[in-house]
Structure formats: structure tokens, C-alpha cells
N, C-alpha and C. Protein backbone atom coordinates (compact mmCIF):
# COMPACT_ATOMS: atom_id res chain seq x y z
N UNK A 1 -94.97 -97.56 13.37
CA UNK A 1 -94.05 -98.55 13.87
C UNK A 1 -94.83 -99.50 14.77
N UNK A 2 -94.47 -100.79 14.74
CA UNK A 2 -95.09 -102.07 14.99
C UNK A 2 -94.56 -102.33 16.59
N UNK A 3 -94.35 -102.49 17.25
CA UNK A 3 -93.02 -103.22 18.24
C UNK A 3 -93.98 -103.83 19.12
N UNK A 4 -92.72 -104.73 19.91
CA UNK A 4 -93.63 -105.35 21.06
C UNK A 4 -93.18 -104.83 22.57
N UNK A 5 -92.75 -103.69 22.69
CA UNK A 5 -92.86 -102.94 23.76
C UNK A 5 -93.00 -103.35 25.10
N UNK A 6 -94.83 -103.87 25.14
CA UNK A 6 -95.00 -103.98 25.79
C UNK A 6 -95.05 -105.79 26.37
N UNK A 7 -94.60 -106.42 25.91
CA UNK A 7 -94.05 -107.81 25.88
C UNK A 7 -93.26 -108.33 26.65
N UNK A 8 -93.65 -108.15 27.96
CA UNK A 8 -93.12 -108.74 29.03
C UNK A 8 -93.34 -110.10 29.90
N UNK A 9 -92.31 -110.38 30.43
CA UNK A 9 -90.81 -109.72 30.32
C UNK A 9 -90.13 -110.37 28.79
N UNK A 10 -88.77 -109.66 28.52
CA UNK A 10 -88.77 -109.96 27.49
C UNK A 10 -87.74 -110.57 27.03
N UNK A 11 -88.07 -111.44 25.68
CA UNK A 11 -87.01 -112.29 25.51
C UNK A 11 -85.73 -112.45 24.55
N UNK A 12 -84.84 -112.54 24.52
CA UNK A 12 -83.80 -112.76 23.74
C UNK A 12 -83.59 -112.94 22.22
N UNK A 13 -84.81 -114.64 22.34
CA UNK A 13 -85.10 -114.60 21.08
C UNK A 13 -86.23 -114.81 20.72
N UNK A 14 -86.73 -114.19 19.34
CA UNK A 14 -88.01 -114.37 19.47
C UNK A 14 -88.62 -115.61 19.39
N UNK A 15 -90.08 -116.00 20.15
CA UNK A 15 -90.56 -117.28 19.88
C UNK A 15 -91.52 -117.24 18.90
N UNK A 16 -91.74 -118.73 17.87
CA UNK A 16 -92.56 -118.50 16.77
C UNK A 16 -94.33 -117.90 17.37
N UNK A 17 -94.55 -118.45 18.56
CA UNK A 17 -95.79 -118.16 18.81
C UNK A 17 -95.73 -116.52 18.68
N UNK A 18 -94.86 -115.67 19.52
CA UNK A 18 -95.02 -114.59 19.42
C UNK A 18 -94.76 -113.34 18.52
N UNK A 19 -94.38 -114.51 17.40
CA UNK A 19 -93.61 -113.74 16.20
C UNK A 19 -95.52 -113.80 15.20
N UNK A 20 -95.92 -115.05 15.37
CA UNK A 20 -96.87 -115.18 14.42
C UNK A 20 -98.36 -113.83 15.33
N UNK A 21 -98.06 -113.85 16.67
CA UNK A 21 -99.16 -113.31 17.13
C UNK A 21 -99.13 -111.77 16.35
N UNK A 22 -97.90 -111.11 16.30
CA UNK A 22 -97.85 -109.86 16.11
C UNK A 22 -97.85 -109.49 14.45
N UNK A 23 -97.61 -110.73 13.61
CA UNK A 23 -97.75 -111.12 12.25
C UNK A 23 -98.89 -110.76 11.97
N UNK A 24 -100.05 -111.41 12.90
CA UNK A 24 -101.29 -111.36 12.57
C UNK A 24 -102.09 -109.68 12.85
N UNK A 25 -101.51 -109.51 13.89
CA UNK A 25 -101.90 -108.05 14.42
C UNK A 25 -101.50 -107.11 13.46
N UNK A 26 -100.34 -107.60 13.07
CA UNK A 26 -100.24 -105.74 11.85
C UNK A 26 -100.83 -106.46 10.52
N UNK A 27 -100.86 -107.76 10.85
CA UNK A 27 -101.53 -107.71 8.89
C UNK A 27 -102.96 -107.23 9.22
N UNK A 28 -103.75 -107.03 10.12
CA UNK A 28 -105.27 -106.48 10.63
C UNK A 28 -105.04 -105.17 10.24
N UNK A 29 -104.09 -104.74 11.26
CA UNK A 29 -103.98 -102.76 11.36
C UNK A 29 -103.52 -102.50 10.38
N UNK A 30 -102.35 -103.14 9.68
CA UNK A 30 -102.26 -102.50 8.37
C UNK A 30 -102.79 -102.09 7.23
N UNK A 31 -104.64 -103.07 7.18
CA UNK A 31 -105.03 -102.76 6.29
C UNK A 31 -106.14 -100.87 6.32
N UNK A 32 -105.92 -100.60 7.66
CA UNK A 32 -105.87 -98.88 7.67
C UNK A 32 -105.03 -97.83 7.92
N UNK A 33 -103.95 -98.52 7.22
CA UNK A 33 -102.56 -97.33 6.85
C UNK A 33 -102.65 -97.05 5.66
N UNK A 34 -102.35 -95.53 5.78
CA UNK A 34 -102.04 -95.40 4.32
C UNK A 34 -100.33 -94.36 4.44
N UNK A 35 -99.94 -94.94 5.13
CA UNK A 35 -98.49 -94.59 4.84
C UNK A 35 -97.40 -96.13 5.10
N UNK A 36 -96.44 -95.83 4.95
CA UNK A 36 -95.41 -96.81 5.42
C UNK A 36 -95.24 -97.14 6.48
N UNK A 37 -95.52 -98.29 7.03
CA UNK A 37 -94.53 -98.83 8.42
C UNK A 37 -93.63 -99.52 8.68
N UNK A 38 -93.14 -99.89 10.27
CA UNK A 38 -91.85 -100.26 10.28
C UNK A 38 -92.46 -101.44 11.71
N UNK A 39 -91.01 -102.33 11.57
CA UNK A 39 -91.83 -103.11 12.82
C UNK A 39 -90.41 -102.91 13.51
N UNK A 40 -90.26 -103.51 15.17
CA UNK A 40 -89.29 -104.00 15.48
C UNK A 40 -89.93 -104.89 16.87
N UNK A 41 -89.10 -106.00 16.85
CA UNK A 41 -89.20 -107.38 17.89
C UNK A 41 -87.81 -106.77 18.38
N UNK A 42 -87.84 -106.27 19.72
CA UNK A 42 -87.13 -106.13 21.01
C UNK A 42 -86.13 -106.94 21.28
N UNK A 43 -85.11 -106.59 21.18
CA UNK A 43 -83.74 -107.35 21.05
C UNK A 43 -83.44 -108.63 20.61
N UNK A 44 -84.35 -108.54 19.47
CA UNK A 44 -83.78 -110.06 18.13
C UNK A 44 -84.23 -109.24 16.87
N UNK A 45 -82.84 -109.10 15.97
CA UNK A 45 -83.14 -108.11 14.70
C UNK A 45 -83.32 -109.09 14.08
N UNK A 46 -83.17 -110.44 14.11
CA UNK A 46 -83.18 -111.73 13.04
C UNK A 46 -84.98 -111.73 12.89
N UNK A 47 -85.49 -111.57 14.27
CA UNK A 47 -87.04 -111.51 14.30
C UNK A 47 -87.54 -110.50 13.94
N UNK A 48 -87.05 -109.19 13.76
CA UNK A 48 -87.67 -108.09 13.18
C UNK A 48 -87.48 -108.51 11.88
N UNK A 49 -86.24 -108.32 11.06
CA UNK A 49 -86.24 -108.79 9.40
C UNK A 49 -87.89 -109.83 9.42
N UNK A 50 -87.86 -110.91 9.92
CA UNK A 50 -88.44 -111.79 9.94
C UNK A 50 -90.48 -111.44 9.56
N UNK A 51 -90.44 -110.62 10.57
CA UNK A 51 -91.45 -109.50 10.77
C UNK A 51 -92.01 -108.70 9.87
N UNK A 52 -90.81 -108.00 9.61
CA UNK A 52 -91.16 -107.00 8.56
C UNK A 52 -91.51 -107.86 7.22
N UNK A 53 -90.47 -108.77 6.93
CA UNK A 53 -90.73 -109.11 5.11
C UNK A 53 -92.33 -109.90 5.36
N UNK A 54 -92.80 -110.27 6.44
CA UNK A 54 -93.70 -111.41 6.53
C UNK A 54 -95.17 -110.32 6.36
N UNK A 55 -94.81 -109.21 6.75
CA UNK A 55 -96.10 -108.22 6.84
C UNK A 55 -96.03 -107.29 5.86
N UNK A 56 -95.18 -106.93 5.05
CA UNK A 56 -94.94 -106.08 4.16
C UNK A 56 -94.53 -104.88 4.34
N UNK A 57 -93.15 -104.95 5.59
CA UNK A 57 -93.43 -103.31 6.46
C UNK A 57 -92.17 -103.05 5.46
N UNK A 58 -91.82 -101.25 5.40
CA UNK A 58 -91.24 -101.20 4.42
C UNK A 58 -89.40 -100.87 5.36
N UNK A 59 -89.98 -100.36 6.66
CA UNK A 59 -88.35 -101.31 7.66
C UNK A 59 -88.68 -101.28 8.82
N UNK A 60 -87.42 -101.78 9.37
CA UNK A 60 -87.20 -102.27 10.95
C UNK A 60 -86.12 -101.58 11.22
N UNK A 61 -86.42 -101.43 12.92
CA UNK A 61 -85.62 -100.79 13.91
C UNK A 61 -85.22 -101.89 14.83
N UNK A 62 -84.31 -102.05 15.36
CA UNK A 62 -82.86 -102.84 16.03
C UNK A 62 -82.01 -102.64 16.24
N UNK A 63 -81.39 -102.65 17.67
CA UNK A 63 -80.02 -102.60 17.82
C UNK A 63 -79.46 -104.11 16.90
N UNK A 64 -78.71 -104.05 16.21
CA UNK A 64 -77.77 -105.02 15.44
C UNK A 64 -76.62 -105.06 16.22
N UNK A 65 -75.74 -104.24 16.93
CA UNK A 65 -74.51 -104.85 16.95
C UNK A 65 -73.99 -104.56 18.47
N UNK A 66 -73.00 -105.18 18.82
CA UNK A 66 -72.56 -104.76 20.12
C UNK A 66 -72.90 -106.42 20.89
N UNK A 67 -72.44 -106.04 22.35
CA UNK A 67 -72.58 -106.96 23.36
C UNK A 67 -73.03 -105.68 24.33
N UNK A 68 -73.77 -106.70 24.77
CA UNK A 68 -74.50 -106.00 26.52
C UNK A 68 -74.98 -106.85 27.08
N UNK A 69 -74.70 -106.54 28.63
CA UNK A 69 -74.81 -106.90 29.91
C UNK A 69 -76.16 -106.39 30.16
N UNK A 70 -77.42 -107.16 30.77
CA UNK A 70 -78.88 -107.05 31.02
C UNK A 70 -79.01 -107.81 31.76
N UNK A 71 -80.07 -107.43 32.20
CA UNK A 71 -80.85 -108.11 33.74
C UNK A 71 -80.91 -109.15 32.99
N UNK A 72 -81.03 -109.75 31.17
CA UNK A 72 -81.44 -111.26 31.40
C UNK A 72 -80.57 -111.75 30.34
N UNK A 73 -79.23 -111.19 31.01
CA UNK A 73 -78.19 -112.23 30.92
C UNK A 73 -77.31 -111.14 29.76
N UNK A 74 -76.64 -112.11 29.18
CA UNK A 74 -75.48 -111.20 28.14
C UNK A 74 -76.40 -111.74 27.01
N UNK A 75 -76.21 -110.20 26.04
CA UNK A 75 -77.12 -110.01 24.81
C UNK A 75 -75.88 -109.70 23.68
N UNK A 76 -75.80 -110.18 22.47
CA UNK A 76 -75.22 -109.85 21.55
C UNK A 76 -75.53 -110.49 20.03
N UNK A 77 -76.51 -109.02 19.48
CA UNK A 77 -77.61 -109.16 18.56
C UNK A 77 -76.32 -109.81 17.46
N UNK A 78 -77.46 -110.30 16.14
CA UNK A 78 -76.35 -111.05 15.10
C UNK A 78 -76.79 -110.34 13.94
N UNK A 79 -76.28 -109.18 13.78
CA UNK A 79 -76.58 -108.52 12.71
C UNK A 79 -76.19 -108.95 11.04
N UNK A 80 -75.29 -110.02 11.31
CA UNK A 80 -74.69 -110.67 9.88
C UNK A 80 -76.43 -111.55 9.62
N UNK A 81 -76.74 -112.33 10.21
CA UNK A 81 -78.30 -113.36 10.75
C UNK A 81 -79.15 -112.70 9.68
N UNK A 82 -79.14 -111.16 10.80
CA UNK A 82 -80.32 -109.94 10.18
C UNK A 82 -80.23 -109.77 8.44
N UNK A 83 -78.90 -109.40 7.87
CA UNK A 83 -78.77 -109.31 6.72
C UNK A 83 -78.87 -110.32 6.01
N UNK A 84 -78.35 -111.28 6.08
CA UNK A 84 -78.32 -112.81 5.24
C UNK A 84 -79.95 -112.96 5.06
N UNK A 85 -80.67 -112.60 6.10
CA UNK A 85 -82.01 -113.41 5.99
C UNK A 85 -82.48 -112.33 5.05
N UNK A 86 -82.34 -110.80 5.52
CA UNK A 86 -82.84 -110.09 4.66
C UNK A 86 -83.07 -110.14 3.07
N UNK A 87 -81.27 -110.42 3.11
CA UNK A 87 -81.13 -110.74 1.57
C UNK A 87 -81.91 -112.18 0.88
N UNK A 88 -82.16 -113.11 1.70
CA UNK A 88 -82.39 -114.43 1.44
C UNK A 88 -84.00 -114.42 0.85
N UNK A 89 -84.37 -113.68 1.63
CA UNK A 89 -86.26 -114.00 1.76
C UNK A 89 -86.09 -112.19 0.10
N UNK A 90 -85.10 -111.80 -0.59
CA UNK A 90 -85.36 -111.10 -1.55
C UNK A 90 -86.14 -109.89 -1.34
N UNK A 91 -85.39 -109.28 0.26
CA UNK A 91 -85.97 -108.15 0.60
C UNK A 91 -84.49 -107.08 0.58
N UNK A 92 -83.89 -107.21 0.20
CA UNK A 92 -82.96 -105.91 -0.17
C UNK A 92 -83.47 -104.52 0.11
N UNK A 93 -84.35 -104.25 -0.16
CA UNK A 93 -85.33 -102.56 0.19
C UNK A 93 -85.64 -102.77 1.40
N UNK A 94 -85.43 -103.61 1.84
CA UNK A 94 -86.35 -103.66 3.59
C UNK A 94 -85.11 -102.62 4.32
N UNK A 95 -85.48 -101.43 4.77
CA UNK A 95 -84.90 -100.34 5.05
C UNK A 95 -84.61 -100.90 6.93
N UNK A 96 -83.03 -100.88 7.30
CA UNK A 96 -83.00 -101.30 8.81
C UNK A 96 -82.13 -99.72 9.54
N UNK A 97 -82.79 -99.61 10.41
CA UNK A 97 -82.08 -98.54 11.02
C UNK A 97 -82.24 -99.16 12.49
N UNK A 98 -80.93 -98.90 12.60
CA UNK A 98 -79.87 -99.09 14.09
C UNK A 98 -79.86 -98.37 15.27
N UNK A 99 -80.36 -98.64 16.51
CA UNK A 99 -80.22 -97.87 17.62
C UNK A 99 -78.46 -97.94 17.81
N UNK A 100 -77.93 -97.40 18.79
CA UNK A 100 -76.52 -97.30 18.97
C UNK A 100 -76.42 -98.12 20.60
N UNK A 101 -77.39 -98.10 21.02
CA UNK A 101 -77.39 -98.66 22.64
C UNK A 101 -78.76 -99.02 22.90
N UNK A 102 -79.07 -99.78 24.11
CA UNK A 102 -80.41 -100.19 24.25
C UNK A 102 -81.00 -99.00 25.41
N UNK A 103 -82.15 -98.34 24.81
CA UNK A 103 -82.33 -97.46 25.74
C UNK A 103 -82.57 -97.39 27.47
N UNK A 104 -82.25 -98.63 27.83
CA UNK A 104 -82.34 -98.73 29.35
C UNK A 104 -81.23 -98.26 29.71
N UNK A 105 -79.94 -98.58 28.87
CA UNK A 105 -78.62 -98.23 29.33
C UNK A 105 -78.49 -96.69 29.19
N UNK A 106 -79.06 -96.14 27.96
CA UNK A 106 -78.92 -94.46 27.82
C UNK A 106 -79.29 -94.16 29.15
N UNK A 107 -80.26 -94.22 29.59
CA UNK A 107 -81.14 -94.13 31.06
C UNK A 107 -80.22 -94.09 32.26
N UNK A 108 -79.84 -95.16 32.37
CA UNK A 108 -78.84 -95.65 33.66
C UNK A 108 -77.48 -95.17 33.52
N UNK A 109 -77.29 -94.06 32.78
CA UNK A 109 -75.81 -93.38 32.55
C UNK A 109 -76.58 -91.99 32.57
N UNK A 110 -77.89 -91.48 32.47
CA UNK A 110 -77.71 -90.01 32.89
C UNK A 110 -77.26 -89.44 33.67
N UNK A 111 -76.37 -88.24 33.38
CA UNK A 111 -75.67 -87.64 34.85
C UNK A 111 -74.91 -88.38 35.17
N UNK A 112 -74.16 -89.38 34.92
CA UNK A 112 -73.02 -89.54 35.21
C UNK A 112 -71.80 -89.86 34.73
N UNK A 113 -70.69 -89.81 35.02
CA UNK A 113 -69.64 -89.36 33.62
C UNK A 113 -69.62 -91.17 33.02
N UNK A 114 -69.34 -90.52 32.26
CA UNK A 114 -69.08 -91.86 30.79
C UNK A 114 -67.65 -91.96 30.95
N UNK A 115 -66.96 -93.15 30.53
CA UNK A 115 -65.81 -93.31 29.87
C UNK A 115 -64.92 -92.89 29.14
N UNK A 116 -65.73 -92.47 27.90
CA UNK A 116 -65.15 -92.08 26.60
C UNK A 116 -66.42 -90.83 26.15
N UNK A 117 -66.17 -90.44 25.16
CA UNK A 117 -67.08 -89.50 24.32
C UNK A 117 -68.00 -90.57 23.96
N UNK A 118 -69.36 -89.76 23.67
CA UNK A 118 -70.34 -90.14 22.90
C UNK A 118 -69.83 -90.87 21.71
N UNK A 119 -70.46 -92.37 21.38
CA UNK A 119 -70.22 -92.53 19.46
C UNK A 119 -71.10 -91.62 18.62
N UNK A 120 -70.44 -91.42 17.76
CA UNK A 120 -70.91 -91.16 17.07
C UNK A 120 -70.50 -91.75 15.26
N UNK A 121 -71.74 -91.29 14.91
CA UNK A 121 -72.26 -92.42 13.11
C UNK A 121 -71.43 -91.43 12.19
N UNK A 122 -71.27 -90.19 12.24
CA UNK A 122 -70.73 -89.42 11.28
C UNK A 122 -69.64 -88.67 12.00
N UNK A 123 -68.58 -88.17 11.13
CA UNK A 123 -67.49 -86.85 11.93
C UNK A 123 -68.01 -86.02 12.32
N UNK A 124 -67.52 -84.88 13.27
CA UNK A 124 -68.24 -83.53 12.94
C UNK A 124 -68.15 -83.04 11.88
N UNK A 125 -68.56 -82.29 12.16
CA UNK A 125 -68.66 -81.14 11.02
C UNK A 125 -67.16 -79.64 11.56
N UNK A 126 -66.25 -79.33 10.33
CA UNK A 126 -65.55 -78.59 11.03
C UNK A 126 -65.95 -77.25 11.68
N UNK A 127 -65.53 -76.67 12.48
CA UNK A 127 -66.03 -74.91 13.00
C UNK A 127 -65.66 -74.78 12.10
């Protein structure tokens, strides 16, 4: 997995300079993989799709959906963006998997009570 992690501070959306810098960086490292990778650009999934089809990664990781409140400002990814482009640039296989929250927030709720139950992606399972 590709990401820009350490890309501070960070921004909303991605900029072309920093989209092409990290373009260039995995098309280098990639040529000593010999398995599959994945990229993700830090809260813009429009820039991960973007990412991935441009480097040949086979997916991306992104929160897609929701609204949140962040130190830099209100965030609310466009996951319709993410797909349209996906589909557009004739990457259909480009595999996207979804965080459920941005992990600063998992963080800043340990230990203390939540609202509601956990979401969850599937039912349980019955006893």
C-alpha cells in the first residue's frame, strides 16, 4: 500500500503537484513488486481512484462516505466522484475498500461511551 501518510499537514483535496509526485514514486517502487498494490491519497477518494488507475495499483483504500468535523474544517468525501471516475478512465476491477471512520476519530472516542452501537457492514451472526 502506497499512501501519503506522512503528508503534512494535510489536505482536502488533492493537488496535481502532489498527486503527480507520488505517481512518480510508485511507478519507481513498483517496478520491485511482485505482488499487488494498493494506493490511498488521505481524505480525497476522487485522488486515490485517480492514483491507482494512473500507476496500475490493483485498489485503493478511502473513507468514501459520511461527513466529518476536523481540525481542517468539515470533510465530506464524494464517493459517487470516486465511482464515476473509476468507471470513466475503464477501471471497473480497480478494487476500493472503505474505512468506516477516519482513524483520528476511532482514537478520540476510546473509553468513552458512544452514542449508539458500533456500525456495522454485515448482521450478526445468530447465537
Amino acid at each position: 500500500m502506497f499512501g501519503n501518510e506522512g503528508d503534512r499537514p494535510y489536505l482536502l483535496k488533492a493537488t496535481p503537484e502532489s498527486l503527480a509526485a507520488m505517481a512518480t514514486a510508485v511507478g519507481i517502487l513498483k517496478r520491485d513488486l511482485k505482488v499487488p498494490f494498493g494506493v490511498n491519497y488521505l481524505w480525497d477518494p476522487v485522488a486515490t481512484v485517480a492514483l491507482g488507475v494512473a500507476t496500475g495499483a490493483r485498489f485503493g483504500r478511502e473513507i468514501l462516505t459520511g461527513v466529518y468535523a476536523s481540525d481542517m474544517g468539515l470533510w465530506a468525501p464524494d464517493c459517487a466522484a470516486a465511482l464515476r471516475l473509476r468507471h470513466d478512465l475503464g477501471r471497473d476491477d480497480f478494487k476500493l475498500l472503505s474505512t468506516s471512520m477516519p482513524s483520528s476519530r476511532r482514537r478520540s472516542t476510546r473509553g468513552r461511551s458512544r452514542s449508539g452501537p458500533p456500525a456495522r457492514c454485515s448482521p450478526r451472526s445468530p447465537t
